[in-house]
N, C-alpha and C. Protein backbone atom coordinates (compact mmCIF):
# COMPACT_ATOMS: atom_id res chain seq x y z
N UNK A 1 -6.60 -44.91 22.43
CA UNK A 1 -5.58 -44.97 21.42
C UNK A 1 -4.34 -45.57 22.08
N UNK A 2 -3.79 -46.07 21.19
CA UNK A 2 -2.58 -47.30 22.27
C UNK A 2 -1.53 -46.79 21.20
N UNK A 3 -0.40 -46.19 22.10
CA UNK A 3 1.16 -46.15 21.10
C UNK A 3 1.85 -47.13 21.11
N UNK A 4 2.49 -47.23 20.20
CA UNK A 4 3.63 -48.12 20.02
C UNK A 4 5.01 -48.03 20.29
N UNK A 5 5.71 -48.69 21.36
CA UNK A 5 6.71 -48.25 21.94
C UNK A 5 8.12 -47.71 20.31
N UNK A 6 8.83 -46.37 20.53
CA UNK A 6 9.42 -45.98 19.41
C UNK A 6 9.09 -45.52 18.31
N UNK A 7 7.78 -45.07 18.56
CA UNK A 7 6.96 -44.57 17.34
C UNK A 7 7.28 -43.40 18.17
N UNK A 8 6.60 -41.76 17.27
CA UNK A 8 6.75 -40.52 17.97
C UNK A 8 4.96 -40.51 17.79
N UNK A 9 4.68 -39.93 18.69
CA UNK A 9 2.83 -39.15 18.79
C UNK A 9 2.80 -38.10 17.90
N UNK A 10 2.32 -38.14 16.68
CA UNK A 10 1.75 -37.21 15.80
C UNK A 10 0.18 -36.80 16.20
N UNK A 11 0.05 -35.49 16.22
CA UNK A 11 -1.49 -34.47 16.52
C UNK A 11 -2.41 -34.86 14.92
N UNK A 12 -3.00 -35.50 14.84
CA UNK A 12 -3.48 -35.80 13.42
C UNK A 12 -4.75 -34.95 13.33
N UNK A 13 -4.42 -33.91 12.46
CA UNK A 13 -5.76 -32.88 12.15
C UNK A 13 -6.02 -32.71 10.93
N UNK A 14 -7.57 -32.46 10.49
CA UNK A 14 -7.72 -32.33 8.91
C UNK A 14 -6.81 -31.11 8.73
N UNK A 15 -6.85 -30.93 7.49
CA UNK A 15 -5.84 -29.62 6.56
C UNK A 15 -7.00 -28.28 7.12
N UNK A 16 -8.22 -28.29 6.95
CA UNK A 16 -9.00 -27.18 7.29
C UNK A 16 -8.93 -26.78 8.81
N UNK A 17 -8.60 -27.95 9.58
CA UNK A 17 -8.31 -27.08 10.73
C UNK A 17 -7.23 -26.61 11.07
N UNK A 18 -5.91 -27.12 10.42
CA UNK A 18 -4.72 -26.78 10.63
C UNK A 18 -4.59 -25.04 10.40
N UNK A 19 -5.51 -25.16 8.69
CA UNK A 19 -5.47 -23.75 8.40
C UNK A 19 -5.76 -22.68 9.29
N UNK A 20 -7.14 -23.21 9.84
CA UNK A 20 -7.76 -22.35 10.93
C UNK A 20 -7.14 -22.35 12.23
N UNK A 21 -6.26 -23.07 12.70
CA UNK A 21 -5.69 -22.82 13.29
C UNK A 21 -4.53 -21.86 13.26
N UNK A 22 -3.97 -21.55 12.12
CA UNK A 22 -2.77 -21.13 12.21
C UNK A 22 -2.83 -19.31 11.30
N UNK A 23 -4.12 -19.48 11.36
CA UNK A 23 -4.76 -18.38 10.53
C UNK A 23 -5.18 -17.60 11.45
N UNK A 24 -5.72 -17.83 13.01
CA UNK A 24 -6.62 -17.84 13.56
C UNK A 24 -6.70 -15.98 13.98
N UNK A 25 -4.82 -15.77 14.22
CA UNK A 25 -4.53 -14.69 14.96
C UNK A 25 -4.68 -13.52 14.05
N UNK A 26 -4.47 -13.73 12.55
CA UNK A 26 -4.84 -13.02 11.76
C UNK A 26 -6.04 -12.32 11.03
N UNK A 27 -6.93 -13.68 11.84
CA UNK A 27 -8.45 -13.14 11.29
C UNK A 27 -8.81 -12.07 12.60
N UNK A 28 -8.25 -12.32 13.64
CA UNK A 28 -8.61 -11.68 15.09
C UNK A 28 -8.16 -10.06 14.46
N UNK A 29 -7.05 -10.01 14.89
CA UNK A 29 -6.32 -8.97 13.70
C UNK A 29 -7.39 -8.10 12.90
N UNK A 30 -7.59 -8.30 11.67
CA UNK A 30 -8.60 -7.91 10.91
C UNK A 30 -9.69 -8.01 11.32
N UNK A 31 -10.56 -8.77 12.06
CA UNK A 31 -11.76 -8.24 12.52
C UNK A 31 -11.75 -6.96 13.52
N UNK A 32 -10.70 -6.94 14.35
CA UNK A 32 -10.36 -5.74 14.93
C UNK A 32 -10.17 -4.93 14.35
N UNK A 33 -9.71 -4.57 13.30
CA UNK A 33 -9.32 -3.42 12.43
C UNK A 33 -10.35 -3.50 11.80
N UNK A 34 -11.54 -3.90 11.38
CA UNK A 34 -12.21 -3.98 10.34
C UNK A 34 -13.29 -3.17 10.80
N UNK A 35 -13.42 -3.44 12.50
CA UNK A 35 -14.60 -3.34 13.53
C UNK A 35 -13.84 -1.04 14.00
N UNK A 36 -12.73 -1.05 14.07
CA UNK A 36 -12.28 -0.10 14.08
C UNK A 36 -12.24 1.40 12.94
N UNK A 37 -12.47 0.29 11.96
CA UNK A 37 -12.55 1.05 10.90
C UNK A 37 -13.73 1.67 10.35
N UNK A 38 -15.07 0.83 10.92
CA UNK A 38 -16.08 1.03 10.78
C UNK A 38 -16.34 2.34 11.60
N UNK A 39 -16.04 2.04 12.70
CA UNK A 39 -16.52 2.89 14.14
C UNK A 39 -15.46 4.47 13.76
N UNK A 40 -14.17 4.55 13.21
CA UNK A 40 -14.01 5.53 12.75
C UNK A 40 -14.58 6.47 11.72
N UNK A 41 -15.81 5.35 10.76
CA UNK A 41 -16.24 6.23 9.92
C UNK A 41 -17.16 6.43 10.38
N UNK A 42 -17.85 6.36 11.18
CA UNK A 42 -19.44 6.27 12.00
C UNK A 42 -18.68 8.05 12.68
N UNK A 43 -17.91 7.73 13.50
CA UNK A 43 -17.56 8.81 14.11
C UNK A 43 -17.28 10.15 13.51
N UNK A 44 -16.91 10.03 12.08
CA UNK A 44 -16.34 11.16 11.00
C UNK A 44 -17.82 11.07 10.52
N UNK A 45 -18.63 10.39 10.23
CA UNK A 45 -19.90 10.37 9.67
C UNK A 45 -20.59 11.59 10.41
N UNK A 46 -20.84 11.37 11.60
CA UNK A 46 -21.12 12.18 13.21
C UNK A 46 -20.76 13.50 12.80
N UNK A 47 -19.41 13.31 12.30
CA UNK A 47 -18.65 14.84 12.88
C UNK A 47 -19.06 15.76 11.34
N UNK A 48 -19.39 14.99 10.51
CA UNK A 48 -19.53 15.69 9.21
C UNK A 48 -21.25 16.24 9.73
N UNK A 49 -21.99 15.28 10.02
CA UNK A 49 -23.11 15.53 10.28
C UNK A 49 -23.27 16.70 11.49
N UNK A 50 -23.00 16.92 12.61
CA UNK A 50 -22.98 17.74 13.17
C UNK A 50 -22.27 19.20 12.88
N UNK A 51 -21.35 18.92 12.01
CA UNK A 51 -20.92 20.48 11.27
C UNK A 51 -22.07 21.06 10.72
N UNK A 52 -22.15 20.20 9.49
CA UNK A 52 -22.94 20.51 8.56
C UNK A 52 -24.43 21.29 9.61
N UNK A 53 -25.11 20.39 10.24
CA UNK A 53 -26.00 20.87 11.18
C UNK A 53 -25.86 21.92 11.89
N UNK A 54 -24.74 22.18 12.24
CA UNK A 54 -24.53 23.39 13.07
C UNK A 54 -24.61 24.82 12.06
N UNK A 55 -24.32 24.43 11.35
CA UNK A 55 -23.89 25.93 9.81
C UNK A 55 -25.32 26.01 9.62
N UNK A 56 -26.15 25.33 9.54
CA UNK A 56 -27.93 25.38 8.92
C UNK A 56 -28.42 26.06 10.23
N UNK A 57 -28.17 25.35 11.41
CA UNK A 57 -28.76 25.84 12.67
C UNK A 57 -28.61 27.54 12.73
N UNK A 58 -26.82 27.98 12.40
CA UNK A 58 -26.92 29.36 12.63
C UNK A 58 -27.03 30.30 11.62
N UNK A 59 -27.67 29.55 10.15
CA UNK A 59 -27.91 30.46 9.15
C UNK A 59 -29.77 30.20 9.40
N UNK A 60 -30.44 30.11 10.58
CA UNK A 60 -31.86 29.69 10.63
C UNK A 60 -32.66 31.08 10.43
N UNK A 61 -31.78 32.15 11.20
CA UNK A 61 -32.58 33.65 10.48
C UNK A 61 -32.52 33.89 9.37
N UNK A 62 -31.53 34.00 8.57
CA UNK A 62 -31.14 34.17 7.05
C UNK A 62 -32.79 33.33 6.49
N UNK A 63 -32.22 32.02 6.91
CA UNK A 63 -33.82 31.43 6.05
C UNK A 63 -35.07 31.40 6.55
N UNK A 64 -34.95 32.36 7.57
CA UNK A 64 -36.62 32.18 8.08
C UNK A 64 -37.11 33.57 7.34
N UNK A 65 -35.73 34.80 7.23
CA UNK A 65 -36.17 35.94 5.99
C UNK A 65 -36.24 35.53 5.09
N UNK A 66 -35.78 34.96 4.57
CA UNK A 66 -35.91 34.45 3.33
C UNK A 66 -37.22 34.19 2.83
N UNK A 67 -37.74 33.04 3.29
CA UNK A 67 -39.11 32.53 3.47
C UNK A 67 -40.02 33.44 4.08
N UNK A 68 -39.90 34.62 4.92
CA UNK A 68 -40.73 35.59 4.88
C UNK A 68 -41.07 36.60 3.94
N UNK A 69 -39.38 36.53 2.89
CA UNK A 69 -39.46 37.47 2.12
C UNK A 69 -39.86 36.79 0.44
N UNK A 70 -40.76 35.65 0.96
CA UNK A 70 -41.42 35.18 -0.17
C UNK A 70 -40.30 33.79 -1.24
N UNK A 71 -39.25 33.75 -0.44
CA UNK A 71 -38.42 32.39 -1.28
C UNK A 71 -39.45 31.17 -1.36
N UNK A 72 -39.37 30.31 -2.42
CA UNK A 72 -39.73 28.84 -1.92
C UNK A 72 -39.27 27.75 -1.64
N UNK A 73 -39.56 26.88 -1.22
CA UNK A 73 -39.12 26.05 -0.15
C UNK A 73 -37.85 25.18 -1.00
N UNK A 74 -37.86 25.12 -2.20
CA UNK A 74 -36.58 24.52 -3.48
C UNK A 74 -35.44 25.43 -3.37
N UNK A 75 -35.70 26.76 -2.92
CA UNK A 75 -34.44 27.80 -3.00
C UNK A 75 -34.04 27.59 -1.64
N UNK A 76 -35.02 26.95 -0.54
CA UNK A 76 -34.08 26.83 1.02
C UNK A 76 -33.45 25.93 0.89
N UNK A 77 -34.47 24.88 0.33
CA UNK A 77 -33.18 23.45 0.42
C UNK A 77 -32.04 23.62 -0.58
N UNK A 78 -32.14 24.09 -2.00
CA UNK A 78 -31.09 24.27 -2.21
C UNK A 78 -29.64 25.10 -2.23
N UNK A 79 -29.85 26.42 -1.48
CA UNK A 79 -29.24 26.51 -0.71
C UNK A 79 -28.50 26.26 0.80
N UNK A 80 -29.37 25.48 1.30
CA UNK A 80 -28.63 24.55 2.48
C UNK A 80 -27.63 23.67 2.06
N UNK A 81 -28.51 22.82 1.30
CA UNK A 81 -27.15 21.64 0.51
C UNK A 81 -26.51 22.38 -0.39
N UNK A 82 -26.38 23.45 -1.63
CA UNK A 82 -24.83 23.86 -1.72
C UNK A 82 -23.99 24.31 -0.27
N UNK A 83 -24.45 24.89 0.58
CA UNK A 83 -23.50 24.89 1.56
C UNK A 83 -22.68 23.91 2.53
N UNK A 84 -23.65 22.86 2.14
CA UNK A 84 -23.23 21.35 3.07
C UNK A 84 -21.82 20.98 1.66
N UNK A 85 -22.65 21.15 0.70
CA UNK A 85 -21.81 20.36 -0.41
C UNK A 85 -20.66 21.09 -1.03
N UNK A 86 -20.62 22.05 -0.52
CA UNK A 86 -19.32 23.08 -0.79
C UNK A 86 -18.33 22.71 -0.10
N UNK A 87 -18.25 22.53 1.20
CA UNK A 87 -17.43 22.05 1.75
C UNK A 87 -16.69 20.82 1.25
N UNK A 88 -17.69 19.64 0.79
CA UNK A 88 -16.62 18.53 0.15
C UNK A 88 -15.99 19.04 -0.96
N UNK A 89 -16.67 19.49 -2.11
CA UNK A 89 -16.17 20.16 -2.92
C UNK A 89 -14.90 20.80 -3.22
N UNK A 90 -14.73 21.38 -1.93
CA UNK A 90 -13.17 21.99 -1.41
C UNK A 90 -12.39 21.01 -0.75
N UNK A 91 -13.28 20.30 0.53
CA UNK A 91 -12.50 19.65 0.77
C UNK A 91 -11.60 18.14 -0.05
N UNK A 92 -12.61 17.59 -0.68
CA UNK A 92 -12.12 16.54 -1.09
C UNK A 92 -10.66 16.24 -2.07
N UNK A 93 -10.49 17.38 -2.56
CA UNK A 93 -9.17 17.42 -3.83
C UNK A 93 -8.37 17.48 -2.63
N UNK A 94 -8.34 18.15 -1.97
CA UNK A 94 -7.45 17.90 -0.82
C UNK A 94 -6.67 17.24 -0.17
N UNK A 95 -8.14 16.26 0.11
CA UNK A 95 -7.74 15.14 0.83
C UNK A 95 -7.38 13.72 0.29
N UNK A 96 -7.98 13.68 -1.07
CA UNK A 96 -7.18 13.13 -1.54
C UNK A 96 -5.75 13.14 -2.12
N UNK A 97 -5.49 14.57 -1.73
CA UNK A 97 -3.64 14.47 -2.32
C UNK A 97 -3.11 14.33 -1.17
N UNK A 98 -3.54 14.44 -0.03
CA UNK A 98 -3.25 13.92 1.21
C UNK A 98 -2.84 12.45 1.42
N UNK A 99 -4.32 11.84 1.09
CA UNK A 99 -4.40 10.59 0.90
C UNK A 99 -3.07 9.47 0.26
N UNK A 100 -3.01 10.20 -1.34
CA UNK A 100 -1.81 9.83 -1.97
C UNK A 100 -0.68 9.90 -1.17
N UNK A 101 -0.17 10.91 -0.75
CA UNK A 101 0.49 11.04 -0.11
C UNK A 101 1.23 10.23 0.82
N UNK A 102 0.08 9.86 1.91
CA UNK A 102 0.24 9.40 2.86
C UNK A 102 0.42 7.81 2.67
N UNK A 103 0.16 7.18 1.41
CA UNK A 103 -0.12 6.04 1.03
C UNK A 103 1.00 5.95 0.50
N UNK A 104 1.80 6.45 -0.29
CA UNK A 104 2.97 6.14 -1.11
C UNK A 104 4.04 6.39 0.53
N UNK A 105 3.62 7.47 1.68
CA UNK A 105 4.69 6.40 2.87
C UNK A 105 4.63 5.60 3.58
N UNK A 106 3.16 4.98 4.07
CA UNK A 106 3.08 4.02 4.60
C UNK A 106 2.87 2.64 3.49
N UNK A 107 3.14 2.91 2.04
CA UNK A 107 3.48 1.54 1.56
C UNK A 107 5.10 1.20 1.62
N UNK A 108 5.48 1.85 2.19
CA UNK A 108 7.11 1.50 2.06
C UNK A 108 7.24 0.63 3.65
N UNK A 109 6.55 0.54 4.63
CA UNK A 109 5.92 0.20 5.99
C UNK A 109 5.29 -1.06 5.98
N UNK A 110 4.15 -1.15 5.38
CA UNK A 110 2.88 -2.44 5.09
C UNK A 110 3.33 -3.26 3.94
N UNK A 111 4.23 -4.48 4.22
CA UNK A 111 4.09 -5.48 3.53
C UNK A 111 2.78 -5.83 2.53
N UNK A 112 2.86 -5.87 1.28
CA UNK A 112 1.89 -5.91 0.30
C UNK A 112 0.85 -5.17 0.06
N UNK A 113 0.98 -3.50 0.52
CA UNK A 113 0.28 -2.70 0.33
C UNK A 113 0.29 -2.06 -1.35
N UNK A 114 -0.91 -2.00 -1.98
CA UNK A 114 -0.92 -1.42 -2.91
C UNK A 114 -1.63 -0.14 -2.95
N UNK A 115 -0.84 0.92 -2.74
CA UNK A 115 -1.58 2.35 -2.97
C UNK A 115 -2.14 2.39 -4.42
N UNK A 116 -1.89 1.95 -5.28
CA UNK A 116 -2.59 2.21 -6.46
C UNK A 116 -3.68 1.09 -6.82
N UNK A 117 -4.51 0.98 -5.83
CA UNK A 117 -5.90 0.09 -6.14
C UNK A 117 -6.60 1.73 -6.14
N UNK A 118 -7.47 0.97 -7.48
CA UNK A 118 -8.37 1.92 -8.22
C UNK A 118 -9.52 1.62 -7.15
N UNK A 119 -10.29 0.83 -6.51
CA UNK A 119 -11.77 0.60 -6.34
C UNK A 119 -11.68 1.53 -5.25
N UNK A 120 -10.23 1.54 -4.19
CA UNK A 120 -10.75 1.37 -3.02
C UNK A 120 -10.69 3.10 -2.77
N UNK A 121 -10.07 3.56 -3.92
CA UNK A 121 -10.02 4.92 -4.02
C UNK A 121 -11.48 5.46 -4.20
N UNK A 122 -11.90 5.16 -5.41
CA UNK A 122 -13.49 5.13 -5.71
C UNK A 122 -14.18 5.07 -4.95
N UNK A 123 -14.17 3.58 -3.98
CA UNK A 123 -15.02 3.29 -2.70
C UNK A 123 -15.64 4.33 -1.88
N UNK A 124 -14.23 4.84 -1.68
CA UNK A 124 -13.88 5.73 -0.13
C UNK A 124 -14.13 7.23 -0.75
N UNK A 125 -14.46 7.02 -2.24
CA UNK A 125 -14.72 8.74 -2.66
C UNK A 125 -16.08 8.69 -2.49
N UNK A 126 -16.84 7.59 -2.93
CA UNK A 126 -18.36 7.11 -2.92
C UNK A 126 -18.44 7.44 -1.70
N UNK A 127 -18.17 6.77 -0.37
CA UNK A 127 -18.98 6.54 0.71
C UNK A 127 -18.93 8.41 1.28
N UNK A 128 -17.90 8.83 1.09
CA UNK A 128 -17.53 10.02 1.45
C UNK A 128 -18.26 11.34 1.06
N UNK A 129 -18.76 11.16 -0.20
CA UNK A 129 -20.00 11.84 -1.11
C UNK A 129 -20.88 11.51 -0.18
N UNK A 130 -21.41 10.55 0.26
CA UNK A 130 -22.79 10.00 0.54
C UNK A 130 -22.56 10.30 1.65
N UNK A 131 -21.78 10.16 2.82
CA UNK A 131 -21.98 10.56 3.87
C UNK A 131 -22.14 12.24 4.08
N UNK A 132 -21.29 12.93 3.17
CA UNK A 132 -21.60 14.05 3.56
C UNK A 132 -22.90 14.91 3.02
N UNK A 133 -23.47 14.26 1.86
CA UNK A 133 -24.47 14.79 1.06
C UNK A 133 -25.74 14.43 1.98
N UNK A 134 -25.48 13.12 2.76
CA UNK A 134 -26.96 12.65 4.02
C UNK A 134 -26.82 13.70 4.99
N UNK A 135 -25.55 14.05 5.11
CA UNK A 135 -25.18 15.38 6.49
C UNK A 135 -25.44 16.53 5.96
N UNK A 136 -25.46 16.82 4.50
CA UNK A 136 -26.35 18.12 4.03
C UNK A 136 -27.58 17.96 4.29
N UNK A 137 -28.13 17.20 3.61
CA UNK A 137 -29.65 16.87 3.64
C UNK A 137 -30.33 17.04 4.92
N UNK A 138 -30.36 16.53 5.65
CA UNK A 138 -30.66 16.77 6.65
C UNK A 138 -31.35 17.76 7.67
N UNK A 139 -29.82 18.54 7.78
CA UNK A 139 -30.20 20.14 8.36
C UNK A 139 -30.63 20.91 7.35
N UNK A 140 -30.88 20.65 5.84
CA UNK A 140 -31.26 21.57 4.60
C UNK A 140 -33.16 21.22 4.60
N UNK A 141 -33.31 20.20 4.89
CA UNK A 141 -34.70 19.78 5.05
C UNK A 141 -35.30 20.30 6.25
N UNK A 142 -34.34 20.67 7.37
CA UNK A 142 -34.92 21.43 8.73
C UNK A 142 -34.58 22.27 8.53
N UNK A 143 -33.89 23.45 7.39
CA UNK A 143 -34.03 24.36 7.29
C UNK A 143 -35.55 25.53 6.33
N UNK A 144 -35.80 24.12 5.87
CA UNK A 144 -37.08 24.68 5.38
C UNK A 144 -38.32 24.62 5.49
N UNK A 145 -37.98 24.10 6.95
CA UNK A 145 -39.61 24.14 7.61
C UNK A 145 -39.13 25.39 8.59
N UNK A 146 -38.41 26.52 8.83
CA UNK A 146 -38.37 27.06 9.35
C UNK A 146 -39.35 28.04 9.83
N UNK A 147 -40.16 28.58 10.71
CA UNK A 147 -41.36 29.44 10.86
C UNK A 147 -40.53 30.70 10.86
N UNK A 148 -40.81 31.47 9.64
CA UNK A 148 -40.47 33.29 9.57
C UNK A 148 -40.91 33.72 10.88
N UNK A 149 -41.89 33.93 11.47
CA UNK A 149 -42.20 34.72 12.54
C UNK A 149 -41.34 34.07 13.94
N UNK A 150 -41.39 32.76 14.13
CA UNK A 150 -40.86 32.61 14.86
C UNK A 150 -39.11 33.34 15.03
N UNK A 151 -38.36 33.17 14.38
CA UNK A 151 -36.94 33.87 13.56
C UNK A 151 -37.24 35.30 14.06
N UNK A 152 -38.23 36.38 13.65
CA UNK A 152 -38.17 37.92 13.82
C UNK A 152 -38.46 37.78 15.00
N UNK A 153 -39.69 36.92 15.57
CA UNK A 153 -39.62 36.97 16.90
C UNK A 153 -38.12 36.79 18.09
N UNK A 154 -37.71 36.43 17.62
CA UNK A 154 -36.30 35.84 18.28
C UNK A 154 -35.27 37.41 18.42
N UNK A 155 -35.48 37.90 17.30
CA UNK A 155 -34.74 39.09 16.90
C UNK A 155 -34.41 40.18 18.11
């Protein structure tokens, strides 16, 4: 490429890379947070799941009498999961006035934050059901293979 003496050197780039260029730090940004955000719910996923598991683990005599004392196997599981599912139950009104809360002060903080999106409320009530109802399930399904004798034996 040959300049012309008194001309200035212009960087000549299409418009799509300019964008991507100047976009670039922002997508970094959000994939980091996006990748963070995931791994926080994985981790609360965990922690719901291992509660929940732990409460079935130490109600395992309760249901191994139970099942000795003639229950069937629909009355173990469903008493495991109301106990998994009690907890959201309580917890969730909660946390969502928490939620509100906490959203009407950090929108005064985050440039173009809208606390009042409907989906993402929904979303996050959805995934939150489902994660904790898979963390009932779970230990409620190993609670009803429990062996009665094994349980009195323990006694």
């Amino acid at each position: 490429m040959t300049f012309c003496a008194g001309l200035p050197y212009a960087d000549v780039q299409s418009l799509n890379k300019f964008v991507s260029d100047s976009t670039a730090n922002m997508r970094l940004l959000l994939q980091l947070l996006s990748s963070f955000a995931l791994l926080g719910i994985a981790v609360a996923g965990l922690g719901v799941y291992a509660t929940t598991a732990l409460m079935a683990v130490s109600r395992n005599r309760e249901m191994g009498i139970r099942v000795a004392m003639g229950a069937q196997t629909w009355d173990i599981l469903r008493l495991a999961l109301w106990r998994g599912i009690r907890v959201l139950l309580i917890g969730l009104p909660f946390g969502l006035f928490l939620a509100w809360i906490l959203s009407r002060i950090l929108s005064s903080f985050i440039f173009q934050l809208n606390p009042n999106d409907l989906l993402v409320w929904i979303l996050s009530c959805v995934l939150l059901i489902g994660i904790v109802t898979g963390a009932a399930v779970i230990p409620a399904i190993r609670a009803t293979r429990v062996n009665p004798m094994d349980v009195i034996r323990k006694e």
